[in-house]
PDB file of N, CA and C in Angstrom:
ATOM      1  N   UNK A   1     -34.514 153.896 188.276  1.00  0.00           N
ATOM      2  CA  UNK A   1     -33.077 154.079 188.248  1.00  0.00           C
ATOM      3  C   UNK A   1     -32.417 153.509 189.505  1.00  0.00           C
ATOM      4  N   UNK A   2     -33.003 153.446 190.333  1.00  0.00           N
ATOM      5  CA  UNK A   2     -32.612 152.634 192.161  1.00  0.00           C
ATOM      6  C   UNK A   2     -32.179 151.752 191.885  1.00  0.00           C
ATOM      7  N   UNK A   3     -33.331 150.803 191.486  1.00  0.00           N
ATOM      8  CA  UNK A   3     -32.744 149.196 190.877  1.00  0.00           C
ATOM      9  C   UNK A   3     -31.844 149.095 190.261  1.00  0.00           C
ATOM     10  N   UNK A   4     -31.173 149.486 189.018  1.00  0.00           N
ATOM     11  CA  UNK A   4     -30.321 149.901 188.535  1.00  0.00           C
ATOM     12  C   UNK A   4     -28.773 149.848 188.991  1.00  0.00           C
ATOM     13  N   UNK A   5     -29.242 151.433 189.986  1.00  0.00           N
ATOM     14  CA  UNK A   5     -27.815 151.377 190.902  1.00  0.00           C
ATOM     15  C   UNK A   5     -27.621 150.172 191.884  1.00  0.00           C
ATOM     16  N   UNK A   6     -28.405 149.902 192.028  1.00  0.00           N
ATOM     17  CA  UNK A   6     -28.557 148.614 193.407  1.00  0.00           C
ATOM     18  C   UNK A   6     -27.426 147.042 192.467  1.00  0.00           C
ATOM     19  N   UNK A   7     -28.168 147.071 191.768  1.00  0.00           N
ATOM     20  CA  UNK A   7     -27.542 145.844 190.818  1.00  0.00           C
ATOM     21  C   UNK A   7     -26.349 146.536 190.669  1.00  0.00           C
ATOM     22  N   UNK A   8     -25.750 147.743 190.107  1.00  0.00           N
ATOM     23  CA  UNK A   8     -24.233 148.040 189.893  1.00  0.00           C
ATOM     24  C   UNK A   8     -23.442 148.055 190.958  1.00  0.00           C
ATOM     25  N   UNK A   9     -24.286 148.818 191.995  1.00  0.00           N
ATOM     26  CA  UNK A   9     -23.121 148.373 193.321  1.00  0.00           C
ATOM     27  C   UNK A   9     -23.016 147.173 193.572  1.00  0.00           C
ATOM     28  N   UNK A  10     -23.949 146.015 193.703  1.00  0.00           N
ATOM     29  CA  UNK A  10     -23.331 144.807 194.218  1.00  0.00           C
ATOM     30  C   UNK A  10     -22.827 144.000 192.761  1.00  0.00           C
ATOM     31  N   UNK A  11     -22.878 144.194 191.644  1.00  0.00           N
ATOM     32  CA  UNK A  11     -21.843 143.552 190.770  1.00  0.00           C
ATOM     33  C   UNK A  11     -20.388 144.683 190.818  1.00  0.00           C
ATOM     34  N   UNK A  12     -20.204 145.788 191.878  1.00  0.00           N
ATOM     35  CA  UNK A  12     -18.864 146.396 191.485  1.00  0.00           C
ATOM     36  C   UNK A  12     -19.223 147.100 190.349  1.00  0.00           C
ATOM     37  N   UNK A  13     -19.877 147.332 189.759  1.00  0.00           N
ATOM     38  CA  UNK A  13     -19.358 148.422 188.674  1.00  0.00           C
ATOM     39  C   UNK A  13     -19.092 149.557 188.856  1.00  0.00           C
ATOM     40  N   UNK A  14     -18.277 150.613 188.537  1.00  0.00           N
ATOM     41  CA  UNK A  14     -17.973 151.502 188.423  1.00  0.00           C
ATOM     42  C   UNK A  14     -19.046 152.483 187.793  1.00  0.00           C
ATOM     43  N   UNK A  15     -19.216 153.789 188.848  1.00  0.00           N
ATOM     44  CA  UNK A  15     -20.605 154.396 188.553  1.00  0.00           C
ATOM     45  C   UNK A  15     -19.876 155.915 188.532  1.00  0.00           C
ATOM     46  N   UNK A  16     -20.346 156.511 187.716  1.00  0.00           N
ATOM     47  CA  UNK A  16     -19.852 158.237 187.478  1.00  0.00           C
ATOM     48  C   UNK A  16     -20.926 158.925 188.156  1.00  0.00           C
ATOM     49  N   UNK A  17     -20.396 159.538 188.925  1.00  0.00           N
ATOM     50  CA  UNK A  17     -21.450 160.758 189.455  1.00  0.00           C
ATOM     51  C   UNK A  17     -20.879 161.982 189.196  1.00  0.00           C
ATOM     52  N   UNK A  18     -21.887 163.171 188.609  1.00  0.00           N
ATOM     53  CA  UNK A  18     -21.692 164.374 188.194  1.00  0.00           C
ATOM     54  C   UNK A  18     -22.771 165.341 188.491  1.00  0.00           C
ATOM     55  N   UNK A  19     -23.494 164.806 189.766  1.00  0.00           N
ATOM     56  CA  UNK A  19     -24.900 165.838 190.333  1.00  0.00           C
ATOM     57  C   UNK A  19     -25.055 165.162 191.411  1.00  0.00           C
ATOM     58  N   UNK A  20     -25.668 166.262 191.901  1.00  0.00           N
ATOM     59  CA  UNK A  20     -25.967 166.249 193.278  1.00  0.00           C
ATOM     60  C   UNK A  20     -27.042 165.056 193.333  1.00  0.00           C
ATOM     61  N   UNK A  21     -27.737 164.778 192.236  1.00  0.00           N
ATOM     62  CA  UNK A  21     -29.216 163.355 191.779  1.00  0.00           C
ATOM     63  C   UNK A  21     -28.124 162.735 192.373  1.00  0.00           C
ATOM     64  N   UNK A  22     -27.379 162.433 191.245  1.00  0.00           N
ATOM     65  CA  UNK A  22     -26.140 160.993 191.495  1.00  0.00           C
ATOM     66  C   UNK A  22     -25.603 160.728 192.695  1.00  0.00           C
ATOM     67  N   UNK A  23     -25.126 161.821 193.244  1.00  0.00           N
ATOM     68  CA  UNK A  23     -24.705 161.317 194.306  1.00  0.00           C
ATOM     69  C   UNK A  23     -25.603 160.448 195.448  1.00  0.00           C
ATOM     70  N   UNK A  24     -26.765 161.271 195.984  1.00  0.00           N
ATOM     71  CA  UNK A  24     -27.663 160.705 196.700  1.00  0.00           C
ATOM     72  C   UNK A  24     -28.327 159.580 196.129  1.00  0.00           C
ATOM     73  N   UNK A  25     -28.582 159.634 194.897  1.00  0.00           N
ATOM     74  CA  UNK A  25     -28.872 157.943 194.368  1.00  0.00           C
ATOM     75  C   UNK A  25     -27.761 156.918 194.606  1.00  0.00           C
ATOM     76  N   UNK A  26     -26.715 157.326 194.214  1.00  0.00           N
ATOM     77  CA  UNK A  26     -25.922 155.933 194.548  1.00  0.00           C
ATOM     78  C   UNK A  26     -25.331 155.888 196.140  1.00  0.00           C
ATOM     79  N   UNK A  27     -25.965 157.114 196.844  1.00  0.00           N
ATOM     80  CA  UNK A  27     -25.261 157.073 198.107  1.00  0.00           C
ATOM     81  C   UNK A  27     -26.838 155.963 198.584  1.00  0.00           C
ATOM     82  N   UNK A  28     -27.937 156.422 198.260  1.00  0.00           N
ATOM     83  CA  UNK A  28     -29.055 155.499 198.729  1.00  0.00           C
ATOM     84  C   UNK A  28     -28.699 153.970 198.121  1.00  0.00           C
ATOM     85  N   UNK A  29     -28.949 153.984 196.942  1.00  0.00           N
ATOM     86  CA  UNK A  29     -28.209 152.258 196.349  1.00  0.00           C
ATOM     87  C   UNK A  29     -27.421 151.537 197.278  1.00  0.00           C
ATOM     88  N   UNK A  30     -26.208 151.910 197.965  1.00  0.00           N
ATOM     89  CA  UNK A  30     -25.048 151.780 198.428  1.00  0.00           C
ATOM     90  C   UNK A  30     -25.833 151.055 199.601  1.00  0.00           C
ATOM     91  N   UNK A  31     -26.907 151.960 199.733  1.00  0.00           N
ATOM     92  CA  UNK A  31     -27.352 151.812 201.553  1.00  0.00           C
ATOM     93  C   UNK A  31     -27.731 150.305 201.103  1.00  0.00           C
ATOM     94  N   UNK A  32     -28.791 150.320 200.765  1.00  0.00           N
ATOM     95  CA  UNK A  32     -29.630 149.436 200.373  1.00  0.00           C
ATOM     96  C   UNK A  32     -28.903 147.993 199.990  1.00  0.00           C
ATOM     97  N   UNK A  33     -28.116 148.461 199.243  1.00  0.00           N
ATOM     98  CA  UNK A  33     -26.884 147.012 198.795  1.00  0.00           C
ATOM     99  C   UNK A  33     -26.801 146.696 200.233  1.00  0.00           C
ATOM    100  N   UNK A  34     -26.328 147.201 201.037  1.00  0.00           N
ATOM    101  CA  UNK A  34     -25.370 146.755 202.029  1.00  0.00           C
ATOM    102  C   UNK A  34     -24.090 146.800 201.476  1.00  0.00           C
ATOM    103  N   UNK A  35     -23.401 147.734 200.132  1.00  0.00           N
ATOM    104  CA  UNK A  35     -22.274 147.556 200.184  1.00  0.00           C
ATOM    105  C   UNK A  35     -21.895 149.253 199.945  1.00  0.00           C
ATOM    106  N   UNK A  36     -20.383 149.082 199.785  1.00  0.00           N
ATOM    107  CA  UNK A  36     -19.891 150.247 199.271  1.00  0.00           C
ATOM    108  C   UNK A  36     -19.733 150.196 198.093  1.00  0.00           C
ATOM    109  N   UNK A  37     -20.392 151.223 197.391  1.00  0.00           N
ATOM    110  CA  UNK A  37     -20.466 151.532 196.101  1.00  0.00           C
ATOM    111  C   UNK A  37     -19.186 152.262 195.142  1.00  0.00           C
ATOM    112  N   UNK A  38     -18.688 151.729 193.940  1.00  0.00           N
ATOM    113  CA  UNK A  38     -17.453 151.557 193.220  1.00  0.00           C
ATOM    114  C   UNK A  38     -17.575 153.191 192.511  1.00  0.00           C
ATOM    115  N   UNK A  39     -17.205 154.539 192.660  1.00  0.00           N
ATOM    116  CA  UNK A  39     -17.113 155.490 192.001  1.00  0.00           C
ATOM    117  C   UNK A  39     -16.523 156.523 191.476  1.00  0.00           C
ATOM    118  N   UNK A  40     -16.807 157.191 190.376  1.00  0.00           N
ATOM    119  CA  UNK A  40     -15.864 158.295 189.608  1.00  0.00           C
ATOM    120  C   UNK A  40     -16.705 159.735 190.005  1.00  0.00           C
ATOM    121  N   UNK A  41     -16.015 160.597 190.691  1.00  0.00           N
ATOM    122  CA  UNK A  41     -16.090 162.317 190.302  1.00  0.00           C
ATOM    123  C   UNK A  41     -16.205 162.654 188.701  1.00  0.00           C
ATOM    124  N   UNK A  42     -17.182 162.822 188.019  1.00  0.00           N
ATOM    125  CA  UNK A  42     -16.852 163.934 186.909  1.00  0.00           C
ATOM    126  C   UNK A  42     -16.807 165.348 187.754  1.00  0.00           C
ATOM    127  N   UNK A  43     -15.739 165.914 187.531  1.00  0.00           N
ATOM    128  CA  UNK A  43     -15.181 167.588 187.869  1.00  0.00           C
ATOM    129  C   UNK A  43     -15.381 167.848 186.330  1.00  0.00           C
ATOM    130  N   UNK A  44     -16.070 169.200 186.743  1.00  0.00           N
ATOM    131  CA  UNK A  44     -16.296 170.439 185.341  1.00  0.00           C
ATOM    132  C   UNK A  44     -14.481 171.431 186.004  1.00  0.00           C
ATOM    133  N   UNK A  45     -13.818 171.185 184.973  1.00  0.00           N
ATOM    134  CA  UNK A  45     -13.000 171.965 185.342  1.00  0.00           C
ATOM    135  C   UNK A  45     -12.824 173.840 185.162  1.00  0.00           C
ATOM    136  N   UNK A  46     -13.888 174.043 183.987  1.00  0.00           N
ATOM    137  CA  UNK A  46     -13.900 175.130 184.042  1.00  0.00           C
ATOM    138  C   UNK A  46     -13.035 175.875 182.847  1.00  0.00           C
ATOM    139  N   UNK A  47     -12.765 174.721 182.335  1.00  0.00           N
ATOM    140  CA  UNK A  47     -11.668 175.196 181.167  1.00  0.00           C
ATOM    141  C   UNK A  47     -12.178 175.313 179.893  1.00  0.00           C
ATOM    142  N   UNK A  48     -11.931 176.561 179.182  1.00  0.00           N
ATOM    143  CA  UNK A  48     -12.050 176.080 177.188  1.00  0.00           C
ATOM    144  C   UNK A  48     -11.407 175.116 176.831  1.00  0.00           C
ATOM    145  N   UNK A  49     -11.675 174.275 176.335  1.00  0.00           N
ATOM    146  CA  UNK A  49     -10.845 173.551 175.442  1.00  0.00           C
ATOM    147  C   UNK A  49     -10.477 173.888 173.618  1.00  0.00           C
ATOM    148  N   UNK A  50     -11.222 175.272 173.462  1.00  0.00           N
ATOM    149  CA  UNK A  50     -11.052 175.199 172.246  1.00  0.00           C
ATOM    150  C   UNK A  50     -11.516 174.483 171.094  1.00  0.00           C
ATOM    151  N   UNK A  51     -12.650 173.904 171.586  1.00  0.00           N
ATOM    152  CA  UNK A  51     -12.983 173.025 169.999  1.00  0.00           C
ATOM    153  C   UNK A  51     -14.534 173.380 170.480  1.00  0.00           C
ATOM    154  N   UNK A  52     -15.568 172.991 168.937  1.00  0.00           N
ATOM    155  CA  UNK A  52     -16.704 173.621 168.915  1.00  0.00           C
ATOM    156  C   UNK A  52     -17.529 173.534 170.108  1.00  0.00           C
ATOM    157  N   UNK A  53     -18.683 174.630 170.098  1.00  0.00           N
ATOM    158  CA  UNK A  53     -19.285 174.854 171.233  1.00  0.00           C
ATOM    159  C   UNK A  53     -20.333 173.521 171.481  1.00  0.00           C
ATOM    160  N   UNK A  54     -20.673 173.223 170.679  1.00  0.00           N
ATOM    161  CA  UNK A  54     -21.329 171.503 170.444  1.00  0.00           C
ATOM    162  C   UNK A  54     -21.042 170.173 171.247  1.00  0.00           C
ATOM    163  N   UNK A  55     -19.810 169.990 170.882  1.00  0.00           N
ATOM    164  CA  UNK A  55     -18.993 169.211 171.935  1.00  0.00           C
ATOM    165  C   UNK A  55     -17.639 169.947 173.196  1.00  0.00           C
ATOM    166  N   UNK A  56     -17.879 170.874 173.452  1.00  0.00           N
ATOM    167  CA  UNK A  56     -17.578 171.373 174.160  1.00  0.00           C
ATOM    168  C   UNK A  56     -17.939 170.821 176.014  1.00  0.00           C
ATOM    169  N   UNK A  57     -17.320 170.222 176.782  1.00  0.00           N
ATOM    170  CA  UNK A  57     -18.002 169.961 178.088  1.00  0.00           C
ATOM    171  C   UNK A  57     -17.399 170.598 179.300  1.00  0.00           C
ATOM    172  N   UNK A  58     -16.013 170.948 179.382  1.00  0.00           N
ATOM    173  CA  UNK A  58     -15.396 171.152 180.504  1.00  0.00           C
ATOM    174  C   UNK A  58     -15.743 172.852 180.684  1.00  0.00           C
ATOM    175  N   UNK A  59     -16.332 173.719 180.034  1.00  0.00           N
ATOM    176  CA  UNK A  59     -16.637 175.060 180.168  1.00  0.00           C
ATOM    177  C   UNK A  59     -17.587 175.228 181.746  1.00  0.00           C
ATOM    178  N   UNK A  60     -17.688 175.963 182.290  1.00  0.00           N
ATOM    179  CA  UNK A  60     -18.972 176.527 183.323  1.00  0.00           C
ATOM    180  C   UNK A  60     -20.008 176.341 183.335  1.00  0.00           C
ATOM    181  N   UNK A  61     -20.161 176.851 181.582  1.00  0.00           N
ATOM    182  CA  UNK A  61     -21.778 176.383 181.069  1.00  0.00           C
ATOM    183  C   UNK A  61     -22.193 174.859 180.816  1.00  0.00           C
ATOM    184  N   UNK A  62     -21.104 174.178 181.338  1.00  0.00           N
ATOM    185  CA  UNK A  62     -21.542 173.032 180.515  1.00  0.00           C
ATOM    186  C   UNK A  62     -22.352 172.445 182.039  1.00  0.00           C
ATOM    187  N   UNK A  63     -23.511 171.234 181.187  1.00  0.00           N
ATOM    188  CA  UNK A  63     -24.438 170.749 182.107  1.00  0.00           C
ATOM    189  C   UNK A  63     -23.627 169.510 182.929  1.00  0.00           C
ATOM    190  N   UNK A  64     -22.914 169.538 182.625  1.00  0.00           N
ATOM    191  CA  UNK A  64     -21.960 168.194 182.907  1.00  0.00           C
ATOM    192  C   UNK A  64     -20.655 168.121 183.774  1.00  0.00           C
ATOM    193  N   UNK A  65     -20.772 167.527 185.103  1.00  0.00           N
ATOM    194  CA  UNK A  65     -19.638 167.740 185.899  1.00  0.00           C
ATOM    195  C   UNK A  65     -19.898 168.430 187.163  1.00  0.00           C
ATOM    196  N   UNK A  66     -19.281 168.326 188.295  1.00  0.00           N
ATOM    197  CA  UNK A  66     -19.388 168.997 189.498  1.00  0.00           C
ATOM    198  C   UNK A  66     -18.167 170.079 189.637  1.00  0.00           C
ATOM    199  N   UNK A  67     -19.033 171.248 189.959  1.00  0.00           N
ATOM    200  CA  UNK A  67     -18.508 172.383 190.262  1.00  0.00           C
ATOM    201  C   UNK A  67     -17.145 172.645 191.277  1.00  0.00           C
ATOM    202  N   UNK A  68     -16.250 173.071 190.857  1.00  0.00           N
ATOM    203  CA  UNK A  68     -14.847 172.972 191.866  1.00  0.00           C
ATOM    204  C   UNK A  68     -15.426 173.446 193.340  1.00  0.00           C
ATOM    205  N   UNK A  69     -16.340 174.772 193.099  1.00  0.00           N
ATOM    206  CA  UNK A  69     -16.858 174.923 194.441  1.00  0.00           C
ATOM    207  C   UNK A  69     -17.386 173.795 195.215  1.00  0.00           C
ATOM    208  N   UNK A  70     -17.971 172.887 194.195  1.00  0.00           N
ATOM    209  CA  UNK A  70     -18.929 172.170 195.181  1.00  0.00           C
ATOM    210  C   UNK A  70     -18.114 170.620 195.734  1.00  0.00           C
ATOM    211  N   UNK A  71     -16.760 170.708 195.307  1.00  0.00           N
ATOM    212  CA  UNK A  71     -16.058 169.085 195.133  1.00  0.00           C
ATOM    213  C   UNK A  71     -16.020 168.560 196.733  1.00  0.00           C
ATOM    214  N   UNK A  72     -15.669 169.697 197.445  1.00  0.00           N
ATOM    215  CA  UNK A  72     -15.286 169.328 198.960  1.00  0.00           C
ATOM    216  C   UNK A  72     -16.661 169.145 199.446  1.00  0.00           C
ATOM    217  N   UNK A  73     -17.697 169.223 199.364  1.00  0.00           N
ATOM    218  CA  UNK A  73     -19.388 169.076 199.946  1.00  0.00           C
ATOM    219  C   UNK A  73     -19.024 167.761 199.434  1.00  0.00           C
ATOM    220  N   UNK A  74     -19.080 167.448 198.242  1.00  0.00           N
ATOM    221  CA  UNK A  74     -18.852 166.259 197.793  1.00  0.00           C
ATOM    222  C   UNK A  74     -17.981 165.094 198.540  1.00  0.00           C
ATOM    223  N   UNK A  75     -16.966 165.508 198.493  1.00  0.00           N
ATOM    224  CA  UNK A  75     -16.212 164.845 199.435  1.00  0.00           C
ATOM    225  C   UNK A  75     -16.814 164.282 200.657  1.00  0.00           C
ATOM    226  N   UNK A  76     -17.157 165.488 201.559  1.00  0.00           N
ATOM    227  CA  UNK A  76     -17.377 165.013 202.715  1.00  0.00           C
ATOM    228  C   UNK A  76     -18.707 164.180 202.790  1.00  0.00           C
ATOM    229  N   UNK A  77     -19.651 164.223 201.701  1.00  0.00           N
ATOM    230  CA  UNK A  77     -20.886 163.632 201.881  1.00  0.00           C
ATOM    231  C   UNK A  77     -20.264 161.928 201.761  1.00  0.00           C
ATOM    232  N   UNK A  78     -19.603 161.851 200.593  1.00  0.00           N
ATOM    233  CA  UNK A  78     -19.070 160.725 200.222  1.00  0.00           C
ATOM    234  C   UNK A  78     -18.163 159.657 201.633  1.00  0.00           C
ATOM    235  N   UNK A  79     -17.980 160.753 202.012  1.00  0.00           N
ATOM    236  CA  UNK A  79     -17.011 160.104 203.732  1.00  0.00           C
ATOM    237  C   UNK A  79     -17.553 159.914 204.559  1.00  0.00           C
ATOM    238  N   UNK A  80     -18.913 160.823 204.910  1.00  0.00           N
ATOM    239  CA  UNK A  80     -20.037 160.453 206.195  1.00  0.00           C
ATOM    240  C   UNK A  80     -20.785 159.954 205.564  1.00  0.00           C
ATOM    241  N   UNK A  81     -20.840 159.037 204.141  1.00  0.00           N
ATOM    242  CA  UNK A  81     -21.869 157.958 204.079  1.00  0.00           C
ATOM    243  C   UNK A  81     -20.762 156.613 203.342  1.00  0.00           C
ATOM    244  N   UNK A  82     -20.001 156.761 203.711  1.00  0.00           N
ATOM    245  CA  UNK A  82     -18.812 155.304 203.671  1.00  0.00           C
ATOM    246  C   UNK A  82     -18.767 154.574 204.883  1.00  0.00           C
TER     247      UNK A  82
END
């Protein structure tokens, strides 16, 4: 998956991170490029949306997204490795 990110940061692509994996992978990629790497926050907001539990993602339970608690860790990791 390194290689991967390595090739997306230096073609620019736009990379979603939504775990703590992601982050440190594309914060390592980034290194390695020699560049700064192009990226999106998924935030779990925490909300029902009301439609089935199946496709359901923005809930607490869902596996998907970074925790409001955790956005500012996020942040700052993202700033002391820019």
């Amino acid at each position: 998956m390194l290689k991967e990110l390595i090739v997306a940061v230096n073609y620019e692509v736009l990379v979603n991170i939504d775990s703590d994996f992601d982050l440190d992978h594309i914060i390592e990629a980034a290194k390695q490029a020699g560049k700064k790497a192009r990226c999106l926050l998924r935030i779990n907001p925490d909300v029902d949306p009301k439609v089935h539990p199946y496709v359901s993602t923005g809930m607490a339970s869902s596996k998907f997204g970074i925790e409001n608690a955790k956005l500012n860790d996020y942040l700052k990791k993202i700033l002391d490795n820019s």
